[in-house]
C-alpha atoms as a PDB file:
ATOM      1  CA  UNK A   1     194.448 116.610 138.327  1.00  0.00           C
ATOM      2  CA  UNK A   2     194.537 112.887 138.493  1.00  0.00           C
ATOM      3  CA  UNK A   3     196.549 111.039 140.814  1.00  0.00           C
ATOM      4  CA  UNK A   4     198.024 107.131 140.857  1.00  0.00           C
ATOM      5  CA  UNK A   5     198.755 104.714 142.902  1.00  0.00           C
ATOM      6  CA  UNK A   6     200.359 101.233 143.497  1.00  0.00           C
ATOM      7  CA  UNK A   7     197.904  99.837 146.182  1.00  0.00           C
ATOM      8  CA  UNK A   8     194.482 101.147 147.993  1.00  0.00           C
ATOM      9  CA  UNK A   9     195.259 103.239 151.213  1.00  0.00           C
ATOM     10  CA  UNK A  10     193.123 103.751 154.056  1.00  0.00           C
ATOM     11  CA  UNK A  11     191.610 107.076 152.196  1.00  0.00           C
ATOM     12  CA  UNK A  12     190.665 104.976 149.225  1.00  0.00           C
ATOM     13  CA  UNK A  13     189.276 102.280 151.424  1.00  0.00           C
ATOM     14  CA  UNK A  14     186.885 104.365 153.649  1.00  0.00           C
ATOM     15  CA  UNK A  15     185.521 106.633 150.053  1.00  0.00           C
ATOM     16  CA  UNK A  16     184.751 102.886 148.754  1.00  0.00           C
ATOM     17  CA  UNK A  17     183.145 102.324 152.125  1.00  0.00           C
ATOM     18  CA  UNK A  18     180.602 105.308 151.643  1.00  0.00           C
ATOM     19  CA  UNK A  19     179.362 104.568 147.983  1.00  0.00           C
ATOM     20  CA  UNK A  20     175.862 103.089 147.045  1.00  0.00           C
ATOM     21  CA  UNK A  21     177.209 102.484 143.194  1.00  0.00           C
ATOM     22  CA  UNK A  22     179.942 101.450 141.122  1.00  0.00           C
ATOM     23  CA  UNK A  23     180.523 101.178 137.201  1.00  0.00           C
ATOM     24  CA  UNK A  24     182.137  97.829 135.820  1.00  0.00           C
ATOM     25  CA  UNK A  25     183.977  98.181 132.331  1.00  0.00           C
ATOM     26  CA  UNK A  26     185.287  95.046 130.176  1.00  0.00           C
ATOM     27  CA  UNK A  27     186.340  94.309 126.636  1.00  0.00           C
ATOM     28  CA  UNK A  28     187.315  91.394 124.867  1.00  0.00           C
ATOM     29  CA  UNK A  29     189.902  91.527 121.525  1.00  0.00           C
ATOM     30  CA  UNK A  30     186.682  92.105 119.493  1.00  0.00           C
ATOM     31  CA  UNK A  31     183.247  92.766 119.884  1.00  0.00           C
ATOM     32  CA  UNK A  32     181.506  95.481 121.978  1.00  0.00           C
ATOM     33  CA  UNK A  33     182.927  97.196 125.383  1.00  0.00           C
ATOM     34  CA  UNK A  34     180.604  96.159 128.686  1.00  0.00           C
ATOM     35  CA  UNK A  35     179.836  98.811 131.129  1.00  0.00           C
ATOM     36  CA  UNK A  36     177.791  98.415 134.139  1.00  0.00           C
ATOM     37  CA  UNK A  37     176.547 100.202 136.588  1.00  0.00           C
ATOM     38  CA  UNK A  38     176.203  97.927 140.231  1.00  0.00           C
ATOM     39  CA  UNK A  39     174.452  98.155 143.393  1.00  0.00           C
ATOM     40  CA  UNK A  40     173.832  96.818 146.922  1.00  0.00           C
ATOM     41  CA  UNK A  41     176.312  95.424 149.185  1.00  0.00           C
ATOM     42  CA  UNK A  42     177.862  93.862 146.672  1.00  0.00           C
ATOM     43  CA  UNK A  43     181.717  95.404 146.572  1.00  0.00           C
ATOM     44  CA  UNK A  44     184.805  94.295 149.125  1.00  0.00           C
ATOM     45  CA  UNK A  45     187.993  95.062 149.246  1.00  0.00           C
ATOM     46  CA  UNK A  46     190.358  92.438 150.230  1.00  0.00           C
ATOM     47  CA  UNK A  47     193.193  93.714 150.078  1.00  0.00           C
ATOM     48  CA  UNK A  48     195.497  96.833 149.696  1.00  0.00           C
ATOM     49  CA  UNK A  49     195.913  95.085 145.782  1.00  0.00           C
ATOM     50  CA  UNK A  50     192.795  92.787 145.936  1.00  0.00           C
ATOM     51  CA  UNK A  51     188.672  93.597 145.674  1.00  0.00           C
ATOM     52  CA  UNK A  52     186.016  91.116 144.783  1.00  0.00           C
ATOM     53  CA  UNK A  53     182.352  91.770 143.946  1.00  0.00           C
ATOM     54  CA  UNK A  54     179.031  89.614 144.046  1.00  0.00           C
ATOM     55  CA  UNK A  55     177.401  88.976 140.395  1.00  0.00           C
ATOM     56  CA  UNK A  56     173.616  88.625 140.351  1.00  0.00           C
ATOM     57  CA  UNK A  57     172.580  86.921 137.158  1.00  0.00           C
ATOM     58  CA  UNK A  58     170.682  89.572 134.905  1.00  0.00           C
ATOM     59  CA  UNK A  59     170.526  90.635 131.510  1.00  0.00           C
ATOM     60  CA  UNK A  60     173.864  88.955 130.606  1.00  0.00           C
ATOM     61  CA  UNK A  61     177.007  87.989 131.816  1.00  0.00           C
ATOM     62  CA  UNK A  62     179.752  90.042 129.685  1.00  0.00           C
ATOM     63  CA  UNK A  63     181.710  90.754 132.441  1.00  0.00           C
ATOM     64  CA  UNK A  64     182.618  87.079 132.735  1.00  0.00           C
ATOM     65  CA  UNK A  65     182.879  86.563 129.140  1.00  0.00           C
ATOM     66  CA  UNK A  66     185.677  89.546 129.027  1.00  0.00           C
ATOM     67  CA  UNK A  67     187.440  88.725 131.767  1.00  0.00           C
ATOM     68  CA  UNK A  68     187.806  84.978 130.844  1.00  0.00           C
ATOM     69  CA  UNK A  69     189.010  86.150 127.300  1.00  0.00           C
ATOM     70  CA  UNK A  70     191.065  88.904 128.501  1.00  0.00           C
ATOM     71  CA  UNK A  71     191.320  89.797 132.058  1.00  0.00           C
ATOM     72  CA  UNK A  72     191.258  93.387 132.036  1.00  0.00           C
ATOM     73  CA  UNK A  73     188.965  95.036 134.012  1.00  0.00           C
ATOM     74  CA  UNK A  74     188.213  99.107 135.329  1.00  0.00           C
ATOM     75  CA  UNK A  75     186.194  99.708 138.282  1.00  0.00           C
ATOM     76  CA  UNK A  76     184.768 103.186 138.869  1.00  0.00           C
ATOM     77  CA  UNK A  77     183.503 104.716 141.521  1.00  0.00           C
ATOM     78  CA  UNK A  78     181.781 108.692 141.499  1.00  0.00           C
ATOM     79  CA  UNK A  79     181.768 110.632 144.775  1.00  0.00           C
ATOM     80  CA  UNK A  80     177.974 112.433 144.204  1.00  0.00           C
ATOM     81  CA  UNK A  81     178.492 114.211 147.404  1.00  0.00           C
ATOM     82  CA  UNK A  82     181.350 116.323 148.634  1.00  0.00           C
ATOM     83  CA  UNK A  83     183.965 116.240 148.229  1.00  0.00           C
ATOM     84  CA  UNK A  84     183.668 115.061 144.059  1.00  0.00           C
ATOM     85  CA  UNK A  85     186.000 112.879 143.769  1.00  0.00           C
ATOM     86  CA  UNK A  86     186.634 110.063 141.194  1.00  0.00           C
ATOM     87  CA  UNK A  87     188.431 106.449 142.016  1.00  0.00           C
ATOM     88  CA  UNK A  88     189.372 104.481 139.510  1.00  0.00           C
ATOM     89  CA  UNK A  89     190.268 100.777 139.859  1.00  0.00           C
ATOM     90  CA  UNK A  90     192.533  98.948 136.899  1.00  0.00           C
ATOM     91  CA  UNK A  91     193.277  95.352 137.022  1.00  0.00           C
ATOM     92  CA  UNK A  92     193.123  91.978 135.883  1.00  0.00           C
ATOM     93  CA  UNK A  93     190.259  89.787 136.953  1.00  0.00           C
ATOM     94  CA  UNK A  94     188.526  86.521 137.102  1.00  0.00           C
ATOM     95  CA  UNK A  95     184.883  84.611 137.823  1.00  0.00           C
ATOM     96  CA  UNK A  96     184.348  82.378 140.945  1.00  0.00           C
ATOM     97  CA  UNK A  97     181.830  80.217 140.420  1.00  0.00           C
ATOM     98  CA  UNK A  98     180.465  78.253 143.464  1.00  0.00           C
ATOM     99  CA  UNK A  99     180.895  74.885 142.275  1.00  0.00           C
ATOM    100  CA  UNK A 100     184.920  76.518 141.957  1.00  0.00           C
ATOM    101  CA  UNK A 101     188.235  75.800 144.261  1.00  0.00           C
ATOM    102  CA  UNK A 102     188.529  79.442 145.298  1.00  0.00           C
ATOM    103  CA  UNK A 103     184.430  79.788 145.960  1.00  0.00           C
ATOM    104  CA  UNK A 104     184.394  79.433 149.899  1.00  0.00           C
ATOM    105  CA  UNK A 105     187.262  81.585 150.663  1.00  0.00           C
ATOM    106  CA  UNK A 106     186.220  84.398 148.723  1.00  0.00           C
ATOM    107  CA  UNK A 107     182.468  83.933 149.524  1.00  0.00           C
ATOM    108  CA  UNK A 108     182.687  84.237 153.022  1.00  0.00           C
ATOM    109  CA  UNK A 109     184.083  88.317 153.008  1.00  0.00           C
ATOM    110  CA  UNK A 110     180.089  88.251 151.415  1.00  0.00           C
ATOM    111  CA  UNK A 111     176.859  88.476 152.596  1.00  0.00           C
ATOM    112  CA  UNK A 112     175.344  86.231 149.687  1.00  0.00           C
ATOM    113  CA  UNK A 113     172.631  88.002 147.936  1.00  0.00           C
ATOM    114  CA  UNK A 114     169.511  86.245 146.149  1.00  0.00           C
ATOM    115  CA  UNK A 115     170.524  85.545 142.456  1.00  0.00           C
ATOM    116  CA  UNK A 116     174.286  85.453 143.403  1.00  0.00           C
ATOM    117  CA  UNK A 117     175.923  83.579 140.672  1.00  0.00           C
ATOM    118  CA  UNK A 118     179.722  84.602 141.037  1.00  0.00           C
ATOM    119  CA  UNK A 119     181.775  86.453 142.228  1.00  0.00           C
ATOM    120  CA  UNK A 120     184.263  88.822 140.511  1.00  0.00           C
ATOM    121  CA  UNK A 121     188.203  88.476 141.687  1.00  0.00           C
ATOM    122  CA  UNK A 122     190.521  91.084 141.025  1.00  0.00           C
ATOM    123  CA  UNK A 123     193.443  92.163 141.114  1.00  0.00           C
ATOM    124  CA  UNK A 124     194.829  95.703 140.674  1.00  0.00           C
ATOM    125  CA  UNK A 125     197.524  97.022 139.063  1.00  0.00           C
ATOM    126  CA  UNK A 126     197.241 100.661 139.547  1.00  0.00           C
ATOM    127  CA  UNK A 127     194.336 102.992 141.047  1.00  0.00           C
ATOM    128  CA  UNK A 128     193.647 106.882 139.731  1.00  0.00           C
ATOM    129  CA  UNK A 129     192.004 109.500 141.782  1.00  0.00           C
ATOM    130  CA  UNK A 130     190.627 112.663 139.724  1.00  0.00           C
ATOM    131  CA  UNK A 131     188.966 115.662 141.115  1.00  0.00           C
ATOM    132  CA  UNK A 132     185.010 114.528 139.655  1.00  0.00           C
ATOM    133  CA  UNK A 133     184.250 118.103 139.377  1.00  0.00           C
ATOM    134  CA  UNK A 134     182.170 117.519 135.903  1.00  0.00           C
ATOM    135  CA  UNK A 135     180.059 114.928 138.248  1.00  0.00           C
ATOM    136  CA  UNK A 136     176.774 116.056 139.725  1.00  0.00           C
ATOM    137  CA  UNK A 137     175.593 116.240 142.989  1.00  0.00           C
ATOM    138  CA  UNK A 138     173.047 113.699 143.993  1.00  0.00           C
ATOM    139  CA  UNK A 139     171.288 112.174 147.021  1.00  0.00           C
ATOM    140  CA  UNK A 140     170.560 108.573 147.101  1.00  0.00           C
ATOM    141  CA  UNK A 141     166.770 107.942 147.674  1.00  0.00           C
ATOM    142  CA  UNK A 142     166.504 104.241 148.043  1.00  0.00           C
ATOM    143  CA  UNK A 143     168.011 101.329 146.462  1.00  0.00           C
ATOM    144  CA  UNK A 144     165.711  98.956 144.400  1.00  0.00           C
ATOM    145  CA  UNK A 145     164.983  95.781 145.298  1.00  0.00           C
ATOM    146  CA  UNK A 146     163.682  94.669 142.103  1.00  0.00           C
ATOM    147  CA  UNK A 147     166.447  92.617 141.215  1.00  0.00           C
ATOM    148  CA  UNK A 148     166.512  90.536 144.733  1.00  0.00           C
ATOM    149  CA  UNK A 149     162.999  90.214 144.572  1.00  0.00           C
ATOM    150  CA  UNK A 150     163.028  88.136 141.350  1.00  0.00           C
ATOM    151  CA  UNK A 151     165.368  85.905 142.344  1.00  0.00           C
ATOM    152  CA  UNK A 152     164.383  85.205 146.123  1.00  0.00           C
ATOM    153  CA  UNK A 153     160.182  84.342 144.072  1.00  0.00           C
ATOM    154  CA  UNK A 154     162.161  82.134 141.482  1.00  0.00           C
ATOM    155  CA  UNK A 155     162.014  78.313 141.689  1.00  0.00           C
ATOM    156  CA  UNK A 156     165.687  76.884 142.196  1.00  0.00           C
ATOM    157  CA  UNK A 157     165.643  74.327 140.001  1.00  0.00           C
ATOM    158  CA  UNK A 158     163.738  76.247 137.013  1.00  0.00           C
ATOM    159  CA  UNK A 159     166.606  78.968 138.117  1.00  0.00           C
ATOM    160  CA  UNK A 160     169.525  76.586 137.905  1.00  0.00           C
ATOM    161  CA  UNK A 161     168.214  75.037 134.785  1.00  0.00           C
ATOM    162  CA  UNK A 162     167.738  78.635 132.920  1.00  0.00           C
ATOM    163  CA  UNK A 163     171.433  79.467 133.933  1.00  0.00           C
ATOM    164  CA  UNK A 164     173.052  76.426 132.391  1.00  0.00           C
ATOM    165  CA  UNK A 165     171.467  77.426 129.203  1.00  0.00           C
ATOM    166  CA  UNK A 166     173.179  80.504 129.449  1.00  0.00           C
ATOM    167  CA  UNK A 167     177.051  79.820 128.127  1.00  0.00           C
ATOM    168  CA  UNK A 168     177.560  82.721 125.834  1.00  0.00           C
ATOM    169  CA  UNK A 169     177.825  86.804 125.707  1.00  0.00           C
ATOM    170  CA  UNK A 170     176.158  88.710 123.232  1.00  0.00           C
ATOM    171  CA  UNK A 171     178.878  88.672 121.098  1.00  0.00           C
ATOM    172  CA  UNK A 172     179.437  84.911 121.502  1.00  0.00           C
ATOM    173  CA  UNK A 173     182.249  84.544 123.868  1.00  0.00           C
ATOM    174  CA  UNK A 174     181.914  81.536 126.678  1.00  0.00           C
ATOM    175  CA  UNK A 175     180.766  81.775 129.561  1.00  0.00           C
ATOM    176  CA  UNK A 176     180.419  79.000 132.501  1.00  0.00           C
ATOM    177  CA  UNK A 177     177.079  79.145 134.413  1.00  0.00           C
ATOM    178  CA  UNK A 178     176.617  78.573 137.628  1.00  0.00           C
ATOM    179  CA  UNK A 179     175.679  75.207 139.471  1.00  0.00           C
ATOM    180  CA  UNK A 180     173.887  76.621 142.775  1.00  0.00           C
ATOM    181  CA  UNK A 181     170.875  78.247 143.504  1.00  0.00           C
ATOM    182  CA  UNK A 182     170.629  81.576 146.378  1.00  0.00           C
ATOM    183  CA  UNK A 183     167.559  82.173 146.830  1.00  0.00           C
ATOM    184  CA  UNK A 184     165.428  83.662 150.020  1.00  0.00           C
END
């Protein structure tokens, strides 16, 4: 029932295209596996062996911890409509940081959101479809705007200052914060 792939095809492309959520899953060597759900307008695909995501800051920044200690990243998205489907993106990854090299070409496939504080580069190595069948159906009633809101009502510096003192994961692992405030 599951099917691979080398690259994204136009199929894969256009079911991305239509979904309000994702699922993020990292690991490092040791500690505890990160999985998180995502939102908004916040996914891209730049290639046929390339996507990228925005990263609002939030409860923590695992993602970046794993991926600079390991690179391996899944990306999953559910079909909760018909047909169920399941996409599943494997790959190696990396944070881009505005104060980085790679920031402005990456950043401008983006419409920067408030709170933006990286984005995710990856790059896949092979993508599964499976049939989803165990997944229910659902209907999207709005998406929140909690997380926006906080950061377009925060002060940038008292922002910017409150990331910097953020440099490691739960379980310790470094992270690099970002230098630049997005606000309103």
């Amino acid at each position: 029932m599951a099917d691979f792939f080398d690259a994204l095809n136009d199929d894969h492309i256009a079911f991305i295209a239509k979904q309000p959520m994702f699922c993020v899953a990292t690991a490092a060597k040791d500690g505890r596996i990160n999985l998180s759900p995502k939102g908004y307008d916040a996914f891209r695909v730049l290639g046929p062996d390339r996507v990228g995501y925005l990263d609002l800051g939030g409860s923590g920044n695992e993602t970046h911890a794993h991926l600079v200690a390991d690179g391996r990243v899944t990306i999953m998205f559910n079909n909760f409509a018909n047909p169920a489907l399941i996409l599943r993106l494997y790959g190696t990854g990396q944070p881009v940081l505005p104060q980085d090299k790679g920031w402005e070409e990456i950043s401008a496939h983006f419409d920067i959101l408030p709170g933006t504080r990286q984005i995710f580069d990856i790059r896949l190595d092979s993508i599964q479809t499976s049939c989803g069948w165990g997944v229910p159906q659902m209907e999207l009633k709005a998406e929140r705007q909690t997380l926006v809101k906080y950061h377009r009502q925060a002060d940038p510096e008292a922002w910017v200052d409150k990331s910097a003192g953020r440099t490691k994961s739960i379980d310790g692992l470094p992270t690099r914060a970002t230098d630049r405030y997005f606000g309103g």
